[in-house]
Protein backbone atom coordinates (compact mmCIF):
# COMPACT_ATOMS: atom_id res chain seq x y z
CA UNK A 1 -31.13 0.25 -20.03
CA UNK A 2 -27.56 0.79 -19.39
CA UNK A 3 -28.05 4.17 -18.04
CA UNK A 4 -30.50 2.30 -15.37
CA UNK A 5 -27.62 -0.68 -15.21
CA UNK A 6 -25.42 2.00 -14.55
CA UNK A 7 -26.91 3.91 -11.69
CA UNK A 8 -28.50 0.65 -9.73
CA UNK A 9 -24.84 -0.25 -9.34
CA UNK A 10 -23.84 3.61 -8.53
CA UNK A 11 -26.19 3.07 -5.85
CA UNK A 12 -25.50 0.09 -4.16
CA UNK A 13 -21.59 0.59 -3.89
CA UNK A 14 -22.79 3.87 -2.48
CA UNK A 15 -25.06 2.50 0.10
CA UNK A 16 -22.46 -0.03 1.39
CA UNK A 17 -20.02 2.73 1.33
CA UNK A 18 -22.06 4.75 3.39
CA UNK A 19 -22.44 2.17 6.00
CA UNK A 20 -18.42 1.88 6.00
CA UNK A 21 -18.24 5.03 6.67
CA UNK A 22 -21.46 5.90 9.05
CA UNK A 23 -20.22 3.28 10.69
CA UNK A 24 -16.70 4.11 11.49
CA UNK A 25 -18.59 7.60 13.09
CA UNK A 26 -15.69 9.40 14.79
CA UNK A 27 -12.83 6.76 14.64
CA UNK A 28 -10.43 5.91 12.42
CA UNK A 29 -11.30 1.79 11.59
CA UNK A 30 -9.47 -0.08 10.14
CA UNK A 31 -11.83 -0.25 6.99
CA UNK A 32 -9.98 -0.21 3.68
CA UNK A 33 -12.30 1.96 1.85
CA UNK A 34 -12.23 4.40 5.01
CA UNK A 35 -8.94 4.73 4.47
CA UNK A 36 -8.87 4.92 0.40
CA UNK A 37 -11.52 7.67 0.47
CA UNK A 38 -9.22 9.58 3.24
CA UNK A 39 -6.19 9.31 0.90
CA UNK A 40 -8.35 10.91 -1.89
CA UNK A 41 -9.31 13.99 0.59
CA UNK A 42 -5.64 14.11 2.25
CA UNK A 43 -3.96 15.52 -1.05
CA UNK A 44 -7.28 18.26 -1.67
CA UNK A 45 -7.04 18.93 2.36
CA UNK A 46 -3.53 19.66 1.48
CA UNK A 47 -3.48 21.52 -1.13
CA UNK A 48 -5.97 23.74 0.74
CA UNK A 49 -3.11 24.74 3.03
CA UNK A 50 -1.27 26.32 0.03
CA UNK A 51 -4.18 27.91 -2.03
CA UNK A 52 -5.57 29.56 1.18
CA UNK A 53 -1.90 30.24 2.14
CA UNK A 54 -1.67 33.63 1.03
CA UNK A 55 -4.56 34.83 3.33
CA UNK A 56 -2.38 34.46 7.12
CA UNK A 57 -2.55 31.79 9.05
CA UNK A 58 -5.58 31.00 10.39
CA UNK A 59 -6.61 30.60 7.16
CA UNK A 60 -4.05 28.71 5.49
CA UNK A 61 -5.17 26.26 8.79
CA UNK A 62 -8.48 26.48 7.80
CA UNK A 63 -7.99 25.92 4.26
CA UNK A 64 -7.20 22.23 4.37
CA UNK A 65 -10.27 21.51 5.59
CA UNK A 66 -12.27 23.94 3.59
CA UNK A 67 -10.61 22.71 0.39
CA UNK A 68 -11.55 19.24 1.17
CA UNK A 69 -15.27 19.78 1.94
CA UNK A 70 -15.04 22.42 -1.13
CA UNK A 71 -13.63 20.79 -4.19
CA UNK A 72 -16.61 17.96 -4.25
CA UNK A 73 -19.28 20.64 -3.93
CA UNK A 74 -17.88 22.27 -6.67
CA UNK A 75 -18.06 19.23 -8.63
CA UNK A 76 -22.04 18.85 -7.76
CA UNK A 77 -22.34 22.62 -8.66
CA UNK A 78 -20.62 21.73 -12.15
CA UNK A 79 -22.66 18.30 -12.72
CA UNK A 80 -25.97 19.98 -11.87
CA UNK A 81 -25.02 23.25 -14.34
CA UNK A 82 -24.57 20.16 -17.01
CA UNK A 83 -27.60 18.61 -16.32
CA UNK A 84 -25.95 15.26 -14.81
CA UNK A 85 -27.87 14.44 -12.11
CA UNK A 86 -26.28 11.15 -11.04
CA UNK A 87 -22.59 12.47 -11.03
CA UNK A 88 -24.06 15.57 -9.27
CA UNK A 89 -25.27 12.84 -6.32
CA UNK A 90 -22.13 10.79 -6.71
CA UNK A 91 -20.42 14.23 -5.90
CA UNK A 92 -22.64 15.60 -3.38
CA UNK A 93 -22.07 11.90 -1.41
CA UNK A 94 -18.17 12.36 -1.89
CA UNK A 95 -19.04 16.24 0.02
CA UNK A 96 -20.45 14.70 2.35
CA UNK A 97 -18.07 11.68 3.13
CA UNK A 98 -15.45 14.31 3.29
CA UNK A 99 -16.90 16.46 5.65
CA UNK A 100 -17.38 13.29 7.66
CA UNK A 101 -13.51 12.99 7.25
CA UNK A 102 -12.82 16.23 8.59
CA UNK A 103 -15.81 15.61 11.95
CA UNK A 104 -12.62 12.77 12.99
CA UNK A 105 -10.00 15.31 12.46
CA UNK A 106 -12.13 18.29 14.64
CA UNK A 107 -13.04 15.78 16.94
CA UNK A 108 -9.50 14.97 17.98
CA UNK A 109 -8.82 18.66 18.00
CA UNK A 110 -8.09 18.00 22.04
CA UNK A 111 -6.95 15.08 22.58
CA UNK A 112 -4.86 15.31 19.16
CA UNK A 113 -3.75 11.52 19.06
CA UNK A 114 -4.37 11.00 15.34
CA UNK A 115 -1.20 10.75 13.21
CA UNK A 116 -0.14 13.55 11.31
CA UNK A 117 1.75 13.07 8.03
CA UNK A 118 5.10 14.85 9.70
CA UNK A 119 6.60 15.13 12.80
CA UNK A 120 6.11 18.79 13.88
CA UNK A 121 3.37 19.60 12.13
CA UNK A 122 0.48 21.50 13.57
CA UNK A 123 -3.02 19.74 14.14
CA UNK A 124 -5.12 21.89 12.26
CA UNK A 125 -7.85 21.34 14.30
CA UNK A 126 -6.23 21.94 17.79
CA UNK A 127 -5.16 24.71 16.44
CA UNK A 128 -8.51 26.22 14.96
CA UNK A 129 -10.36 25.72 17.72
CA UNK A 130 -8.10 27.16 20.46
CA UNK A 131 -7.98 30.14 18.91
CA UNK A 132 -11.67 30.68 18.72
CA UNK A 133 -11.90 29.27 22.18
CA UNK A 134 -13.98 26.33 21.21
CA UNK A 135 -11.13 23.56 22.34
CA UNK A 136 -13.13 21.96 24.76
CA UNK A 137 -15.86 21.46 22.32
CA UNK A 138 -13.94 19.83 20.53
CA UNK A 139 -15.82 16.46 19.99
CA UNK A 140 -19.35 18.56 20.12
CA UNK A 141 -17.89 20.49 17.11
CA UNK A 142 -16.70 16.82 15.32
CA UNK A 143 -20.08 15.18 16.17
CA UNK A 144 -21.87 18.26 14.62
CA UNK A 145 -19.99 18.03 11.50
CA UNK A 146 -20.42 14.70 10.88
CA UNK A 147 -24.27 14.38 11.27
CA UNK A 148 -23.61 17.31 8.67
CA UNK A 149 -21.75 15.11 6.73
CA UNK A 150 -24.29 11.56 7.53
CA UNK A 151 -26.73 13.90 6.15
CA UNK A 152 -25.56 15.03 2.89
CA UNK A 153 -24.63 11.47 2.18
CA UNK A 154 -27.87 10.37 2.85
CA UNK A 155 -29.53 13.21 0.59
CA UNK A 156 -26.82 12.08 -2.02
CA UNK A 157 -28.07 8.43 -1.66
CA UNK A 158 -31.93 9.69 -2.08
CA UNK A 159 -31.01 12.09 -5.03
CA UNK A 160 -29.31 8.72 -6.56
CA UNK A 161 -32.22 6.49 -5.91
CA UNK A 162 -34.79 9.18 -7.80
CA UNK A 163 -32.54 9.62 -10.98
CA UNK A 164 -32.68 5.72 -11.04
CA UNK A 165 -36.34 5.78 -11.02
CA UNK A 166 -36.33 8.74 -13.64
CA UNK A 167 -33.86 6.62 -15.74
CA UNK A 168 -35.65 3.71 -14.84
CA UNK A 169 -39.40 5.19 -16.40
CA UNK A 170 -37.85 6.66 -19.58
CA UNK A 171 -36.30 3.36 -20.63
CA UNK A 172 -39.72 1.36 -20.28
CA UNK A 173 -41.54 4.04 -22.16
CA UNK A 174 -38.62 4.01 -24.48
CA UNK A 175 -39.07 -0.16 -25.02
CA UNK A 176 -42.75 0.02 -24.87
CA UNK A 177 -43.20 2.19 -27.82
């Protein structure tokens, strides 16, 4: 019953997270968990900039982002090898949050008034998407990744729910007999 215990309460901090974030869409709120789940994907998104580093610049750009959106998924890839189906939807909701993180930062690609961490830095997204001539689209492009990103949480949330009820039949035909 503790496995059931276990994921019930996976699931609910998940859902409410999920309405945190859904509900932030495109903004930065001023939602503590927002911002606690951003610090998480700030030091992967920047540690993207020095593994992809060595291919020029566009893709040391790029890699922030990608490394964000990319270290989660390799954690579901990893938790689904193992046969851990929960983590694997725990992970596949942190993807997803994360590429909702990233939908604010393409978003503002334009009008680039979030903060960056430096003074002088380059907005990753400004600069991504002028140079594949997308910059007006900027908040098209944002909007598209984070229904990406709504999405996979929502799958994640889903996935959760039917490894409960899995968990959830095995322990009453484990009591019963």
């Amino acid at each position: 019953m503790d496995a059931v215990a276990g994921r019930a309460v996976g699931l609910l901090v998940l859902v409410w997270m999920a309405v945190r974030v859904l509900g932030q869409g495109l903004t930065l709120g001023p939602g503590w968990i927002v911002a606690f789940l951003h610090g998480v994907n700030l030091v992967f998104h920047e540690a993207g900039h020095l593994i992809f580093g060595f291919f020029g610049q566009f893709v040391a750009v790029l890699g922030g982002s990608l490394n964000q959106v990319l270290v989660p998924a390799i954690c579901v890839v990893a938790f689904l090898r193992t046969r851990q189906p929960a983590s694997a939807a725990v992970a596949l909701f942190w993807t997803g949050q994360s590429l909702t993180d990233v939908a604010v930062y393409a978003a503002d690609g334009r009008a680039m008034a979030l903060p960056l961490l430096a003074e002088g830095l380059i907005h990753d997204w400004n600069y991504l998407l002028g140079h594949m001539g997308l910059l007006g689209h900027a908040e098209a492009v944002g909007r598209l990744m984070f229904g990406a990103g709504a999405l996979l949480m929502l799958g994640a949330l889903a996935f959760l729910a039917l490894d409960l009820l899995r968990a959830w039949a095995a322990a009453t035909a484990e009591s019963a007999s």
